[in-house]
PDB file of N, CA and C in Angstrom:
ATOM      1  N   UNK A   1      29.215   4.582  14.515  1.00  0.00           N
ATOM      2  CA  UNK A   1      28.475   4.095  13.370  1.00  0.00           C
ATOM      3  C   UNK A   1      27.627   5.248  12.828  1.00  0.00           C
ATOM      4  N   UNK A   2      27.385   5.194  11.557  1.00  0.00           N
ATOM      5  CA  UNK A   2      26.751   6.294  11.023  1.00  0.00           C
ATOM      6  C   UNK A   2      25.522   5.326  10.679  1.00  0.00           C
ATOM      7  N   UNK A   3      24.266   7.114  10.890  1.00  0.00           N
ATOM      8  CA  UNK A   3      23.162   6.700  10.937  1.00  0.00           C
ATOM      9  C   UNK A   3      22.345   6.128   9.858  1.00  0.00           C
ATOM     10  N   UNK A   4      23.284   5.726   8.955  1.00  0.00           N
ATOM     11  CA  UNK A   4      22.700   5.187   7.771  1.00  0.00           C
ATOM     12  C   UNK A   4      22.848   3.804   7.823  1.00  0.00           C
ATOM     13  N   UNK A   5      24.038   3.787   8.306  1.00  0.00           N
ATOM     14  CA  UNK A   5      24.615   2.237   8.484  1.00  0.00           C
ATOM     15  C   UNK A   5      23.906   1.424   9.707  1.00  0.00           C
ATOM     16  N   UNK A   6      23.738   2.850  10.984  1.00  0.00           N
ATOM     17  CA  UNK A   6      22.557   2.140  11.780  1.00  0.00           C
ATOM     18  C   UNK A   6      21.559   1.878  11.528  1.00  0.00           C
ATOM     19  N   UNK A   7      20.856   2.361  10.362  1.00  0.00           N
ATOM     20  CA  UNK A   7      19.341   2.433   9.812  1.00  0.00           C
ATOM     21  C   UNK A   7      19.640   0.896   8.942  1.00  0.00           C
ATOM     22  N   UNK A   8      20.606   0.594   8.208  1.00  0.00           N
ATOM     23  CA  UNK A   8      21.010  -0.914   7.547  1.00  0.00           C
ATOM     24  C   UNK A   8      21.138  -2.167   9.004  1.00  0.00           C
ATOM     25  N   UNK A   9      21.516  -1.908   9.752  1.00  0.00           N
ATOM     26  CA  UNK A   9      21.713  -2.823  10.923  1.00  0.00           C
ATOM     27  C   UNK A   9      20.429  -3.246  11.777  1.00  0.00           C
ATOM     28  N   UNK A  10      19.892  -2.119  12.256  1.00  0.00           N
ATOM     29  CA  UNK A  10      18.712  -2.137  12.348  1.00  0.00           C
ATOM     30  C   UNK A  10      17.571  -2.843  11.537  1.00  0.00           C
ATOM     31  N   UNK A  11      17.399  -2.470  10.531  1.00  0.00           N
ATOM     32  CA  UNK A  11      16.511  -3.265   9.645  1.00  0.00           C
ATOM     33  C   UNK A  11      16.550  -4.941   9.499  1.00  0.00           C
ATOM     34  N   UNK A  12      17.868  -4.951   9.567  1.00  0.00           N
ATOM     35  CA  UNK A  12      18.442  -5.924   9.364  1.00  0.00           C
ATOM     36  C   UNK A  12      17.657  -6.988  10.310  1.00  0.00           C
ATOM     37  N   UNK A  13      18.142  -6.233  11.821  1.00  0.00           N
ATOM     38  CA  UNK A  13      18.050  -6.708  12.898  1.00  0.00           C
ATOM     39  C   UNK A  13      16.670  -7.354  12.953  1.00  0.00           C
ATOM     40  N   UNK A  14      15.959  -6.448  12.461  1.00  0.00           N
ATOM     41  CA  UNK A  14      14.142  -6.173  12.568  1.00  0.00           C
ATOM     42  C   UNK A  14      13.367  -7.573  12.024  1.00  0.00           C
ATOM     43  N   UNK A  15      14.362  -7.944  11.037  1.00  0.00           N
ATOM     44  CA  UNK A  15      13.623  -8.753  10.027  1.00  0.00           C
ATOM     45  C   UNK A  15      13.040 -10.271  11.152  1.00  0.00           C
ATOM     46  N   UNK A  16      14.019 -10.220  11.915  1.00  0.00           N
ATOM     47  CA  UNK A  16      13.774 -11.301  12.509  1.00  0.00           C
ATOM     48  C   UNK A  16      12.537 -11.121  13.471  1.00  0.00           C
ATOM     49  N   UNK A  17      12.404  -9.684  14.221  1.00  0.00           N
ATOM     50  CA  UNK A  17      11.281  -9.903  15.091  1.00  0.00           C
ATOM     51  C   UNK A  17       9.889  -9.617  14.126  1.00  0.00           C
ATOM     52  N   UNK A  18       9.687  -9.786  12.881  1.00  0.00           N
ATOM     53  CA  UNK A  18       8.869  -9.227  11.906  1.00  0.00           C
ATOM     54  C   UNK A  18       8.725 -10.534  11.639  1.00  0.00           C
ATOM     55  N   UNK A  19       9.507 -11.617  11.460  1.00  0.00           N
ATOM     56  CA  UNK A  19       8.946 -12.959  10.589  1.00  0.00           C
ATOM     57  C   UNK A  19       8.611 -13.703  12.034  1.00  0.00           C
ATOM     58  N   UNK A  20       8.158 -13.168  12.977  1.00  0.00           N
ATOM     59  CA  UNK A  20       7.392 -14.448  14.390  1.00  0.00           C
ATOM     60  C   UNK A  20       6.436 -13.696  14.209  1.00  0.00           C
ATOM     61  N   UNK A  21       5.391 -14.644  15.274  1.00  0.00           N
ATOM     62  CA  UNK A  21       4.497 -13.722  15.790  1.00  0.00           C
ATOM     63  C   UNK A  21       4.651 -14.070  17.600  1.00  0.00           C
ATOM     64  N   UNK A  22       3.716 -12.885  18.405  1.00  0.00           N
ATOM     65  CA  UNK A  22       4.451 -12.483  19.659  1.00  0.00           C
ATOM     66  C   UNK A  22       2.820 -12.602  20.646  1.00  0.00           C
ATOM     67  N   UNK A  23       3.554 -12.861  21.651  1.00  0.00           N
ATOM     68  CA  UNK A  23       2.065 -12.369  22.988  1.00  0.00           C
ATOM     69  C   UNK A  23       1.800 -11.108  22.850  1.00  0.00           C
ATOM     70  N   UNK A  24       3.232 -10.305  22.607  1.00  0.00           N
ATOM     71  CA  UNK A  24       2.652  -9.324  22.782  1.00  0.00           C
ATOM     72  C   UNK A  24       3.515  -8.553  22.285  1.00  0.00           C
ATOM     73  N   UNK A  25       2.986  -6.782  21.945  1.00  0.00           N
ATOM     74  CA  UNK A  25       3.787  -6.105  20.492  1.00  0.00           C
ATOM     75  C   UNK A  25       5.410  -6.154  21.736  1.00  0.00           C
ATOM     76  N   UNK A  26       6.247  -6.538  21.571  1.00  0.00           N
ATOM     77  CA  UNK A  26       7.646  -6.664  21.472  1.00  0.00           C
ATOM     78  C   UNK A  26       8.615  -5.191  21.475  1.00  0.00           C
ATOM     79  N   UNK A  27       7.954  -4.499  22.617  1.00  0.00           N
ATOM     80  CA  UNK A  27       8.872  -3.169  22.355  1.00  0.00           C
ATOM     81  C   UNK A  27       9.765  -2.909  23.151  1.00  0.00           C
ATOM     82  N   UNK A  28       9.950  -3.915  24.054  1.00  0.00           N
ATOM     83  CA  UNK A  28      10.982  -4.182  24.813  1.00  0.00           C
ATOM     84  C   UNK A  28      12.429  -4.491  23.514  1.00  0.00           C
ATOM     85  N   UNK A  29      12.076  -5.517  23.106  1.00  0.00           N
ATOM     86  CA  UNK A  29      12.940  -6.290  21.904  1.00  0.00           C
ATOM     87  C   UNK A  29      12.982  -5.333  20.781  1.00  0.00           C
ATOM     88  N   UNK A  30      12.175  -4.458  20.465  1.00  0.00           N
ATOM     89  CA  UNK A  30      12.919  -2.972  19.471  1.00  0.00           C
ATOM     90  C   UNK A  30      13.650  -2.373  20.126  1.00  0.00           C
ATOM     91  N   UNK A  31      13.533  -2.179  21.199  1.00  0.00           N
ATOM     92  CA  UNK A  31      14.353  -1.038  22.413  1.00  0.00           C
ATOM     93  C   UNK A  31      15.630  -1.172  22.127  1.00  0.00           C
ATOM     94  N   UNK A  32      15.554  -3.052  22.179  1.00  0.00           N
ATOM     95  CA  UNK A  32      17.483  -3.094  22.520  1.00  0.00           C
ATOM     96  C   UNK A  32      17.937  -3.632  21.020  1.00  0.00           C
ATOM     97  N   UNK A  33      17.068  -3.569  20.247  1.00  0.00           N
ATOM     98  CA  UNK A  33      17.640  -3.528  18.596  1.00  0.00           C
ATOM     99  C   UNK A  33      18.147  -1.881  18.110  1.00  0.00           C
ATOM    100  N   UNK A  34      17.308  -1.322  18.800  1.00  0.00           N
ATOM    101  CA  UNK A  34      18.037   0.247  18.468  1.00  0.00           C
ATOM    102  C   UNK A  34      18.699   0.814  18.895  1.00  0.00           C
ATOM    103  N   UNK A  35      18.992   0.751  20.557  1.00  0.00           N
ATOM    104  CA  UNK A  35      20.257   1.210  21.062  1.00  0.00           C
ATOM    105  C   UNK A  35      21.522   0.207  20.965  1.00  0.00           C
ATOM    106  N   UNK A  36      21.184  -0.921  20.709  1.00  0.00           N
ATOM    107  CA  UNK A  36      22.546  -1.545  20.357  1.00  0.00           C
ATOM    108  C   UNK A  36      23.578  -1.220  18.748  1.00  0.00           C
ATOM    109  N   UNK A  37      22.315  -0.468  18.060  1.00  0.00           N
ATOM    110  CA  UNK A  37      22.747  -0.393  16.506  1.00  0.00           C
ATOM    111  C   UNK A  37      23.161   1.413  16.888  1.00  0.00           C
ATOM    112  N   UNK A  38      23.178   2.002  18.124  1.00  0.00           N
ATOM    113  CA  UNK A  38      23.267   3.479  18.329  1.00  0.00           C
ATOM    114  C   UNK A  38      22.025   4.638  17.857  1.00  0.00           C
ATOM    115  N   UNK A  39      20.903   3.514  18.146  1.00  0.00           N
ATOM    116  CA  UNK A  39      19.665   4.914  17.986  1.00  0.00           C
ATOM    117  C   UNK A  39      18.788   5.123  19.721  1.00  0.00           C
ATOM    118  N   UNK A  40      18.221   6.005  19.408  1.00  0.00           N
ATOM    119  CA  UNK A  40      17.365   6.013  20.683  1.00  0.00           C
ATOM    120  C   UNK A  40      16.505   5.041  20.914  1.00  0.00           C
ATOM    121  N   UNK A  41      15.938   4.586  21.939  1.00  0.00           N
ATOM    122  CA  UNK A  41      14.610   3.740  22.581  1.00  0.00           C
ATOM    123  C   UNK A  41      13.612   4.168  22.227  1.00  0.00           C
ATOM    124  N   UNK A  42      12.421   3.931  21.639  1.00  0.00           N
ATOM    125  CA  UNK A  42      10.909   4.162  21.905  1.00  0.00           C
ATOM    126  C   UNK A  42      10.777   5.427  23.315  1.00  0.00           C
ATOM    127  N   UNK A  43      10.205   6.279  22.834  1.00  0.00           N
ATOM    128  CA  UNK A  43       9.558   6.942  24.413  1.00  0.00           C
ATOM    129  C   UNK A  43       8.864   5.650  24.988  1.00  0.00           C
ATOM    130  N   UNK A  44       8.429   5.714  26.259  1.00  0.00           N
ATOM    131  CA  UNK A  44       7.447   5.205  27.149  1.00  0.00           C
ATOM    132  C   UNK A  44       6.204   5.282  26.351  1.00  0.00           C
ATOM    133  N   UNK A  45       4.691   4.444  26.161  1.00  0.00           N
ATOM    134  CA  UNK A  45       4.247   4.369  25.360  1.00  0.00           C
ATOM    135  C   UNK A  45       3.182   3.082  26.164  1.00  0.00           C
ATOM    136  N   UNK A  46       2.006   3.783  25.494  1.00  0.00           N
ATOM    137  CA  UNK A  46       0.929   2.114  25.949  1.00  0.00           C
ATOM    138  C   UNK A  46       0.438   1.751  24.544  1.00  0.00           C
ATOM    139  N   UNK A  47       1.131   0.967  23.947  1.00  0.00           N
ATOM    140  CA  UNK A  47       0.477   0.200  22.612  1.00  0.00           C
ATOM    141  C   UNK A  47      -0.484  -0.844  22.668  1.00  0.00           C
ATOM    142  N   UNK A  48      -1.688  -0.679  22.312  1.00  0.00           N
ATOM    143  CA  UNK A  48      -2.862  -1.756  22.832  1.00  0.00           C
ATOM    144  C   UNK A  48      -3.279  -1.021  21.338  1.00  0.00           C
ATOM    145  N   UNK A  49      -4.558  -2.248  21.796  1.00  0.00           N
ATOM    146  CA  UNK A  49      -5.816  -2.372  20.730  1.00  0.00           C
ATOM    147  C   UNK A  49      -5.117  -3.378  19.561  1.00  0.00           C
ATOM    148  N   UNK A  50      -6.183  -4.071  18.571  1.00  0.00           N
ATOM    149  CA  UNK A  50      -6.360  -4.915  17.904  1.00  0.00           C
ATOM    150  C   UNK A  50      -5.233  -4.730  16.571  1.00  0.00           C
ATOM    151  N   UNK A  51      -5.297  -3.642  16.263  1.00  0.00           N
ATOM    152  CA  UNK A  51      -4.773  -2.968  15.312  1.00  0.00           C
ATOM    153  C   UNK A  51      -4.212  -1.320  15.828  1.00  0.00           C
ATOM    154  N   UNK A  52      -3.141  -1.367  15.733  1.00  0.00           N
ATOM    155  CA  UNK A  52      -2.444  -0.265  15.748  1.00  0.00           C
ATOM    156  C   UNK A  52      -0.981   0.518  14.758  1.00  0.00           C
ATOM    157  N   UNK A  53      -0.506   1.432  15.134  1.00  0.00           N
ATOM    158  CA  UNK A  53       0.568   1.912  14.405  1.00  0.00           C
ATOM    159  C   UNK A  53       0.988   3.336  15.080  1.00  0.00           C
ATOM    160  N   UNK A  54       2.525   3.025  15.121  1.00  0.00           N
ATOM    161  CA  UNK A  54       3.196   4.180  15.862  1.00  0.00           C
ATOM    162  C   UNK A  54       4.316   4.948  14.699  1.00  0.00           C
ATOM    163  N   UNK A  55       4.634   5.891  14.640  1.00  0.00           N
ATOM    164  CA  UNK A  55       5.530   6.666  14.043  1.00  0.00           C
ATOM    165  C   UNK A  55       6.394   7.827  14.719  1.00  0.00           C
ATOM    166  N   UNK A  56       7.679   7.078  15.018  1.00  0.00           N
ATOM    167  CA  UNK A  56       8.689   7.416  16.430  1.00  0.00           C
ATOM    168  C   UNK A  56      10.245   8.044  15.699  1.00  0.00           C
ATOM    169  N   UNK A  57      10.380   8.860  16.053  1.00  0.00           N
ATOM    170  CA  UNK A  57      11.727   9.887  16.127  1.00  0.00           C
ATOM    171  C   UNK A  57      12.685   9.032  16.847  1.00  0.00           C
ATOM    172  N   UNK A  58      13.637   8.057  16.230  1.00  0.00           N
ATOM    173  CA  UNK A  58      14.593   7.192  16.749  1.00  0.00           C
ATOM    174  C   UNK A  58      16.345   8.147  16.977  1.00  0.00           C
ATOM    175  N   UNK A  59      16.258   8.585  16.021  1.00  0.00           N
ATOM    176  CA  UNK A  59      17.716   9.319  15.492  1.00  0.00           C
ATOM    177  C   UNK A  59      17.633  10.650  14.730  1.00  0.00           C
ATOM    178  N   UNK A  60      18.884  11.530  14.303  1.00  0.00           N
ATOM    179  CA  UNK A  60      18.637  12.686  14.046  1.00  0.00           C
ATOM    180  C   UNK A  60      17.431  12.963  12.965  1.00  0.00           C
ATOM    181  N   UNK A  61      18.076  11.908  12.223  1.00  0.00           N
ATOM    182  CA  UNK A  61      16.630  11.397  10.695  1.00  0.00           C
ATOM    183  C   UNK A  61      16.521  10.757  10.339  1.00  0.00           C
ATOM    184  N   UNK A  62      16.286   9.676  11.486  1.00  0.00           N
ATOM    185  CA  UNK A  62      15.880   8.776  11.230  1.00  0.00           C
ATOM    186  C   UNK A  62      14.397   8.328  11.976  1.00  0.00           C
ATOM    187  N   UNK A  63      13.617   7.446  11.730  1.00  0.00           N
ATOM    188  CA  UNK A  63      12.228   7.280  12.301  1.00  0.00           C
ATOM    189  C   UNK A  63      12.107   6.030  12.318  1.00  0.00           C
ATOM    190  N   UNK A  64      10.915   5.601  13.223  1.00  0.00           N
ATOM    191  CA  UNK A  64      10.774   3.590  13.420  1.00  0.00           C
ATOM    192  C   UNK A  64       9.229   3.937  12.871  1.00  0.00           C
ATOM    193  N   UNK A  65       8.654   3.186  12.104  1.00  0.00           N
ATOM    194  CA  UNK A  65       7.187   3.249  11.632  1.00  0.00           C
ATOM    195  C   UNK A  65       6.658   1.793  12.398  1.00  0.00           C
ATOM    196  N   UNK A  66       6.593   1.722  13.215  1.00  0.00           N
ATOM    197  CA  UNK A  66       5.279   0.024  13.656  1.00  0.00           C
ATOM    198  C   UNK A  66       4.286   0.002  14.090  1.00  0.00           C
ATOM    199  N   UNK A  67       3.589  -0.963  13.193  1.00  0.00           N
ATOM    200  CA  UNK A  67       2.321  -1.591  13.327  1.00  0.00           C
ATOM    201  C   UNK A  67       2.130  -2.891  13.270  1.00  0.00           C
ATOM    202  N   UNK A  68       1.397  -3.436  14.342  1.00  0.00           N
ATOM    203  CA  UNK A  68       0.664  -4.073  14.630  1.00  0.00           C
ATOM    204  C   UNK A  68      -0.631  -4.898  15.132  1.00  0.00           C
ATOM    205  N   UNK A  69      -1.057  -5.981  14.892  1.00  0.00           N
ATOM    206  CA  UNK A  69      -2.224  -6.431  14.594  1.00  0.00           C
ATOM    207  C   UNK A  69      -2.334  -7.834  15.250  1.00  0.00           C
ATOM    208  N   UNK A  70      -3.566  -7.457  16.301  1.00  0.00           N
ATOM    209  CA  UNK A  70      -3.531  -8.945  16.816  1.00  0.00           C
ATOM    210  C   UNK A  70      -4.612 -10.402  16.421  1.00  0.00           C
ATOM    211  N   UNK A  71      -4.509 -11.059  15.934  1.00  0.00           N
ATOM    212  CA  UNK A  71      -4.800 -12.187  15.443  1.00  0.00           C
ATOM    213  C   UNK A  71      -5.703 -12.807  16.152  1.00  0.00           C
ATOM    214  N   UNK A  72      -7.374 -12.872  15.392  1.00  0.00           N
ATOM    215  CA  UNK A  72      -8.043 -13.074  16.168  1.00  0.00           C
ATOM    216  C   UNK A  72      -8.452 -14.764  17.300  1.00  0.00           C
ATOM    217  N   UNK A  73      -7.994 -15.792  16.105  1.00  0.00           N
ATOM    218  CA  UNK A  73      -7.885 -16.813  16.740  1.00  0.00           C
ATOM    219  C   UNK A  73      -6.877 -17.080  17.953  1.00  0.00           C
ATOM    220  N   UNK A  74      -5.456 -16.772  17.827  1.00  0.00           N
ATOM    221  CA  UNK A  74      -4.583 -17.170  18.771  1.00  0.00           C
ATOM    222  C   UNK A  74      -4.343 -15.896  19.593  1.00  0.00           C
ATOM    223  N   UNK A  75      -5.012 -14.942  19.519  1.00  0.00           N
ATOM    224  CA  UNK A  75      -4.456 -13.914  20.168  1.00  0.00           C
ATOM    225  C   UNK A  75      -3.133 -13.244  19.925  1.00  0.00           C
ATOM    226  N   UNK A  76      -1.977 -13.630  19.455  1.00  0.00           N
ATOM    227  CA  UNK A  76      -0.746 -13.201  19.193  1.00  0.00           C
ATOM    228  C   UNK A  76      -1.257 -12.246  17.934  1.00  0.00           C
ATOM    229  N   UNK A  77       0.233 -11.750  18.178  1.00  0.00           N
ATOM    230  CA  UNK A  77       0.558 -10.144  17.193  1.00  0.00           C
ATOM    231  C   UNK A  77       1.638 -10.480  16.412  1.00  0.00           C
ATOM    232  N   UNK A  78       1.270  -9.843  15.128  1.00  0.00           N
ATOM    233  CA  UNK A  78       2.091 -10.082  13.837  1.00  0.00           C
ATOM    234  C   UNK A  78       2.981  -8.447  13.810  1.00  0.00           C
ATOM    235  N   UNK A  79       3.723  -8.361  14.132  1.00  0.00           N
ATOM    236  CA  UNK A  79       4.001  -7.314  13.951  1.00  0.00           C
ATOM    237  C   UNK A  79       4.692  -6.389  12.502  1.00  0.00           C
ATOM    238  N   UNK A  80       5.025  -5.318  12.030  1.00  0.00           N
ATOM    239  CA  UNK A  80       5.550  -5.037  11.045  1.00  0.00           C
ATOM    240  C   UNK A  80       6.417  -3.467  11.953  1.00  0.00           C
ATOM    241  N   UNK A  81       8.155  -3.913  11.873  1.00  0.00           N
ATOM    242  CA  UNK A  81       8.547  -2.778  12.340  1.00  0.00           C
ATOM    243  C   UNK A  81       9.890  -2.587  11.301  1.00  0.00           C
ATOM    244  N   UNK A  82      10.224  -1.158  11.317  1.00  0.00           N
ATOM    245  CA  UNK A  82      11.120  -0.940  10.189  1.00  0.00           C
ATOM    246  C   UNK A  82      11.108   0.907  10.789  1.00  0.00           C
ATOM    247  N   UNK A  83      12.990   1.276  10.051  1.00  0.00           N
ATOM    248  CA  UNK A  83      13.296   2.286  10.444  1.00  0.00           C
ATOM    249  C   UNK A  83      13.581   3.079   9.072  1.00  0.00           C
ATOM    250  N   UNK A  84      13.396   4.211   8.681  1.00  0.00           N
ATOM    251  CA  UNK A  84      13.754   5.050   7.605  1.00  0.00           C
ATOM    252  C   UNK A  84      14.304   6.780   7.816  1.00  0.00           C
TER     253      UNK A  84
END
């Protein structure tokens, strides 16, 4: 698959863990959205705090931008993840 078409699959993929919200930021569940579409995994990584945002080298040129934000009443995280 070419990495454009993985970058379309991917996104694709994304939309779904982008419209829940989660216990917790879900980078397990990007992991295997990107190597199943043929990109790399997230490095190892401690994502905490209330509000955050990562900007990750997935593929030759391609990148994952996510951020997320945890919700102060229920505790869960809204996340926003996407590859370009």
């Amino acid at each position: 698959m070419s990495e454009i078409k993985a970058r379309n699959a991917v996104n694709w993929l994304l939309t779904d863990l982008n419209s829940k919200y989660h216990d917790g930021i879900p980078v397990a569940a990007i992991d295997k959205v990107l190597t199943t579409c043929g990109l790399k995994a997230t490095e190892p990584a401690i994502y905490c705090g209330r509000d955050g945002r990562s900007h990750e080298q997935v593929g030759e040129s391609t990148w994952l931008a996510l951020t997320w934000h945890k919700m102060e009443v229920s505790g869960r995280y809204e996340i926003v993840a996407y590859v370009s």
